[in-house]
C-alpha atoms as a PDB file:
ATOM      1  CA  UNK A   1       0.000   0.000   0.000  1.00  0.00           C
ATOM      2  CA  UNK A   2       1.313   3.699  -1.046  1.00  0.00           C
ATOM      3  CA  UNK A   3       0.727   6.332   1.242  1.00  0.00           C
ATOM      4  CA  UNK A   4       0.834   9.454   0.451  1.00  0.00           C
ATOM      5  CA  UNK A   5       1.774  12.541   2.906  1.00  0.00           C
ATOM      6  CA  UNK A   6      -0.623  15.060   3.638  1.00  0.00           C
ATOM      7  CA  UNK A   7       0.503  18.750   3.017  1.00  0.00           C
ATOM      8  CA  UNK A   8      -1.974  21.500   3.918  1.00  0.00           C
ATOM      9  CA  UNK A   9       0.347  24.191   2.263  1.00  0.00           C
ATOM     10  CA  UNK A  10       1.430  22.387  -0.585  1.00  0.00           C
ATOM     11  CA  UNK A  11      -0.742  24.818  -3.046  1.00  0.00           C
ATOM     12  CA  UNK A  12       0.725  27.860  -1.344  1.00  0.00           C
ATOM     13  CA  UNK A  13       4.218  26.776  -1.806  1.00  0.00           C
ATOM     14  CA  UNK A  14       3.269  26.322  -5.657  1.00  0.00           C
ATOM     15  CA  UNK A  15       1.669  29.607  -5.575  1.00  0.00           C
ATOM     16  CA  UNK A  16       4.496  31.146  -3.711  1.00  0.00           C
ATOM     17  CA  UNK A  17       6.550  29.360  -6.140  1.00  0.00           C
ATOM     18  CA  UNK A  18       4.895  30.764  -9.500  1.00  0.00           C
ATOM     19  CA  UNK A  19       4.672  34.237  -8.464  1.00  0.00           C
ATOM     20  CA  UNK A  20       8.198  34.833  -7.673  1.00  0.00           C
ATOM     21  CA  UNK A  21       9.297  32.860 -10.870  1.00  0.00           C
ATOM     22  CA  UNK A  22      10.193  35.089 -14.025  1.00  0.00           C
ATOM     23  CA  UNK A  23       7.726  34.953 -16.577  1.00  0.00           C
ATOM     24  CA  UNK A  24       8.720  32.722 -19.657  1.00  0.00           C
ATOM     25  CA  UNK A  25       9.903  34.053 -22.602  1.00  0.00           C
ATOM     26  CA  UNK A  26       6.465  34.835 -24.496  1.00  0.00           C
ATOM     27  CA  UNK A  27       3.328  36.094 -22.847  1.00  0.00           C
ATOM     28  CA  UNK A  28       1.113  39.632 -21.802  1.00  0.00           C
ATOM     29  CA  UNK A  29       4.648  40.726 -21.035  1.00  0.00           C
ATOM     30  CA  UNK A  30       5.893  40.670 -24.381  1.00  0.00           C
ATOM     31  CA  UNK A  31       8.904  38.831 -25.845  1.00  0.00           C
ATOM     32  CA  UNK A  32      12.526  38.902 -23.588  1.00  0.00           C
ATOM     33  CA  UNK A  33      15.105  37.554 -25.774  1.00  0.00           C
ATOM     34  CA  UNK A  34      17.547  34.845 -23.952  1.00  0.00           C
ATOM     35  CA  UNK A  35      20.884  36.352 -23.037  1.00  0.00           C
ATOM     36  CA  UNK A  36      24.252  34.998 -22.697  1.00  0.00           C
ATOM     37  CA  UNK A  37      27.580  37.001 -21.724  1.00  0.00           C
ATOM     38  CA  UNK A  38      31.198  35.758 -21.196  1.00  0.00           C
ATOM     39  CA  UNK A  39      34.972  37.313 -21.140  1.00  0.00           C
ATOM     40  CA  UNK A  40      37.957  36.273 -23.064  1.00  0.00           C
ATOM     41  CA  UNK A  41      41.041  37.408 -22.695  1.00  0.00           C
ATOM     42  CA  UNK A  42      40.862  40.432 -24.780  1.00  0.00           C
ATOM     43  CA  UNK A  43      37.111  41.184 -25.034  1.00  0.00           C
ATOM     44  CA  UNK A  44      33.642  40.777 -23.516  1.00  0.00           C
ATOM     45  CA  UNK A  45      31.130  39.114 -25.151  1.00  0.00           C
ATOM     46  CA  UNK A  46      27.254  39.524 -25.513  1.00  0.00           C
ATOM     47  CA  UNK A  47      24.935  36.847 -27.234  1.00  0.00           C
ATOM     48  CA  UNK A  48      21.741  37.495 -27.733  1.00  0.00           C
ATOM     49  CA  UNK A  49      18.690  34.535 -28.827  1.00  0.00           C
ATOM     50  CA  UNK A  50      16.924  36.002 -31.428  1.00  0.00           C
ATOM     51  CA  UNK A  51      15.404  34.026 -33.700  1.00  0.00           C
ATOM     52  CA  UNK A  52      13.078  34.877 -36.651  1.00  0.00           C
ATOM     53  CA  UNK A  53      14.289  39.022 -35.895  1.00  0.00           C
ATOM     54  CA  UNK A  54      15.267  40.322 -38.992  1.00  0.00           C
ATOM     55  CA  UNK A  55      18.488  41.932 -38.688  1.00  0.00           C
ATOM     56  CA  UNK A  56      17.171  45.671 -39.596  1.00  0.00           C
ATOM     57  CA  UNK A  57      14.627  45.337 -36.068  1.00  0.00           C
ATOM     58  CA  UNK A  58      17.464  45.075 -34.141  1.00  0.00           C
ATOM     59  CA  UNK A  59      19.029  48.402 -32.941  1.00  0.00           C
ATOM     60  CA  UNK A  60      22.694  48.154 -30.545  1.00  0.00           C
ATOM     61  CA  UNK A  61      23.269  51.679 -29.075  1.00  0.00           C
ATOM     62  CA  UNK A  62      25.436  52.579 -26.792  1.00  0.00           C
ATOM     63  CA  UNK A  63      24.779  56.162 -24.319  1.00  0.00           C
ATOM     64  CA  UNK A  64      27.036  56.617 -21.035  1.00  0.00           C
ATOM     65  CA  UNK A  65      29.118  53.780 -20.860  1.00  0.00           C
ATOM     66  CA  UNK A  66      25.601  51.479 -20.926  1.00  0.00           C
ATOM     67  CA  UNK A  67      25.568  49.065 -23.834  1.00  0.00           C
ATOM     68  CA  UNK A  68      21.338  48.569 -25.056  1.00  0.00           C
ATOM     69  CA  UNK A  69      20.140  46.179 -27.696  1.00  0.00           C
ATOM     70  CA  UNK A  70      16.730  46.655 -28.470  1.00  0.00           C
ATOM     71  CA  UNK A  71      14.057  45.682 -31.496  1.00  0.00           C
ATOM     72  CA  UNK A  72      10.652  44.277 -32.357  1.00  0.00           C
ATOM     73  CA  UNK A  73       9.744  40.316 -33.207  1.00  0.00           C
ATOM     74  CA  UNK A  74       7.045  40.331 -35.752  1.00  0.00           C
ATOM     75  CA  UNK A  75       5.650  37.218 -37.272  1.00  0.00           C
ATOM     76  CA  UNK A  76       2.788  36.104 -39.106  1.00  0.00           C
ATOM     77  CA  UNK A  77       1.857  32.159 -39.583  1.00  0.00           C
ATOM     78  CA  UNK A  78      -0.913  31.762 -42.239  1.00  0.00           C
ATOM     79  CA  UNK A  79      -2.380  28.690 -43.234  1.00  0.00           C
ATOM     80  CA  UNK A  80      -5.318  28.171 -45.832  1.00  0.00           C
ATOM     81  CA  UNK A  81      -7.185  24.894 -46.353  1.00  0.00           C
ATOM     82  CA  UNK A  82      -9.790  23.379 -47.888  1.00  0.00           C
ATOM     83  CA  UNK A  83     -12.029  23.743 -45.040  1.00  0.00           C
ATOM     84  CA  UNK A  84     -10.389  26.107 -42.364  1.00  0.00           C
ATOM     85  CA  UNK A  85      -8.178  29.306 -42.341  1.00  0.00           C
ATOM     86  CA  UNK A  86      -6.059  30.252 -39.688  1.00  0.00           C
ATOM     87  CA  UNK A  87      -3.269  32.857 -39.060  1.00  0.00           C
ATOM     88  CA  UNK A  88      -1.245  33.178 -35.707  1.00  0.00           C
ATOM     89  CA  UNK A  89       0.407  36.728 -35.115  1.00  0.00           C
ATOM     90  CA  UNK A  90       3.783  37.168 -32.318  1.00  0.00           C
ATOM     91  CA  UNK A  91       5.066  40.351 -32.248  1.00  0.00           C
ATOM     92  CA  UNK A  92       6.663  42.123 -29.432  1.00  0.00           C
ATOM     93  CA  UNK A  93       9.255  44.897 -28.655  1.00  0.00           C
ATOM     94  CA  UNK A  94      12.209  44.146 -26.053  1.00  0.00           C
ATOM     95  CA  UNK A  95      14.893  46.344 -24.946  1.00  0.00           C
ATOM     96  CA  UNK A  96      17.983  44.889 -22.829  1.00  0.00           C
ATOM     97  CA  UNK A  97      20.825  46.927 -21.624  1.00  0.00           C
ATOM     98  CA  UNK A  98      24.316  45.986 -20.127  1.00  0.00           C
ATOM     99  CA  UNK A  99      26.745  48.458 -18.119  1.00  0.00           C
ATOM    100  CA  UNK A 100      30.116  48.543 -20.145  1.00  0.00           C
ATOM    101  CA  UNK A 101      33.234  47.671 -18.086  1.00  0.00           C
ATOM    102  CA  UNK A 102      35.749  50.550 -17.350  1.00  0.00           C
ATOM    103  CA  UNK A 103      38.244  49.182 -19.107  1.00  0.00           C
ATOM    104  CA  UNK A 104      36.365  48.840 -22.862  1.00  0.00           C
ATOM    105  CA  UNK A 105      37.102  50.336 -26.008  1.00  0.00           C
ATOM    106  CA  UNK A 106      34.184  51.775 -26.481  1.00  0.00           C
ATOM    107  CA  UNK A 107      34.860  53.061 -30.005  1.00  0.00           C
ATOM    108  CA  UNK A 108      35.497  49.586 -31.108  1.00  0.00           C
ATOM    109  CA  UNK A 109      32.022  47.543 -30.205  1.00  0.00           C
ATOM    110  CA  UNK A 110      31.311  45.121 -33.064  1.00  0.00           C
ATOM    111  CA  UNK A 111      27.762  43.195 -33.064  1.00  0.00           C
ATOM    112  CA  UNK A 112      26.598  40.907 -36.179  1.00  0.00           C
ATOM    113  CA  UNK A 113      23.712  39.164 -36.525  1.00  0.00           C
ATOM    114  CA  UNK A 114      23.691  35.598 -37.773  1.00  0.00           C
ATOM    115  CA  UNK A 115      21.157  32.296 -37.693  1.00  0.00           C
ATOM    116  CA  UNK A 116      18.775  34.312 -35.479  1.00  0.00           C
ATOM    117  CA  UNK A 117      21.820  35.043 -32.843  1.00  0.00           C
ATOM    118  CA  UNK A 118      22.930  38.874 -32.283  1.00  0.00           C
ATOM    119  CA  UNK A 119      26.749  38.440 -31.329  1.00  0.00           C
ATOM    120  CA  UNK A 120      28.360  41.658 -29.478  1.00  0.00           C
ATOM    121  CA  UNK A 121      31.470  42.246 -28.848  1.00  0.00           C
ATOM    122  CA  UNK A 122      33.304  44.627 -26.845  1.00  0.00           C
ATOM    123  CA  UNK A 123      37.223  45.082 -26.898  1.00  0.00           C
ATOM    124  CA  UNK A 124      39.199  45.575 -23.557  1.00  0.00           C
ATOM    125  CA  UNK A 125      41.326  48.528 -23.860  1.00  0.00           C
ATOM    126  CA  UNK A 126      44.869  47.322 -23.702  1.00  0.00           C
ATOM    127  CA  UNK A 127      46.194  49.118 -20.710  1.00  0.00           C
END
C-alpha cells in the first residue's frame, strides 16, 4: 500500500513558487530575448537569442558607458485549407541593456547578426 503525505500548504508553496518565478519568454509581457555574456582574454562578449528578428529590427546603441540592444519580433503564420483558415500573429518589442566595463574600447564595439543570434562584442582597452 502507497501512502501518500498530507501537506496543507502544498498549493501555497506552488503559488508562492509561481509568483516569484520570471515569466517565460512569451506572454502579456511581451517577448525577452535569452541572453548569454562571457569574457575572453581580450574582449567581452554579448549573445543574444533572437530568432526569426530580422536583422534591420534590431538596434545596438550605446549612451554613457551602458551598452542597449533593443528591437521588435514580428511574425505572421498563415495557413489556408480546404475547409479552415487560420493565421497566428507574435510580435513584441524588447529592450535589454548591459553596463560597459571601465576598461572597454568603447569606439570599437562590433555586433553581427547571424542564424537568429545577435553576437556583441566589446574590446578591452589594452592598458
Amino acid at each position: 500500500m502507497l501512502l501518500t503525505k498530507f501537506d496543507p500548504f502544498k498549493q501555497f508553496k506552488e503559488l508562492e513558487k509561481n509568483f516569484y518565478n520570471y515569466p517565460s519568454n512569451e506572454g502579456v509581457n511581451g517577448f525577452v530575448p535569452v541572453v548569454n555574456t562571457r569574457e575572453s582574454e581580450n574582449s567581452y562578449h554579448i549573445d543574444v537569442d533572437l530568432p526569426g528578428i530580422k536583422k534591420e529590427d534590431i538596434s545596438v546603441d550605446v549612451d554613457k558607458n551602458v551598452l542597449t540592444i533593443s528591437g521588435e519580433r514580428k511574425t505572421r503564420e498563415e495557413v489556408k485549407e480546404e475547409d479552415y483558415y487560420k493565421v497566428e500573429t507574435s510580435f513584441g518589442k524588447f529592450s535589454r541593456s548591459f553596463t560597459i566595463p571601465e576598461n572597454t574600447d568603447i569606439e570599437n564595439i562590433n555586433a553581427k547578426s547571424n542564424d537568429g543570434v545577435l553576437e556583441e562584442e566589446e574590446r578591452k582597452d589594452k592598458q
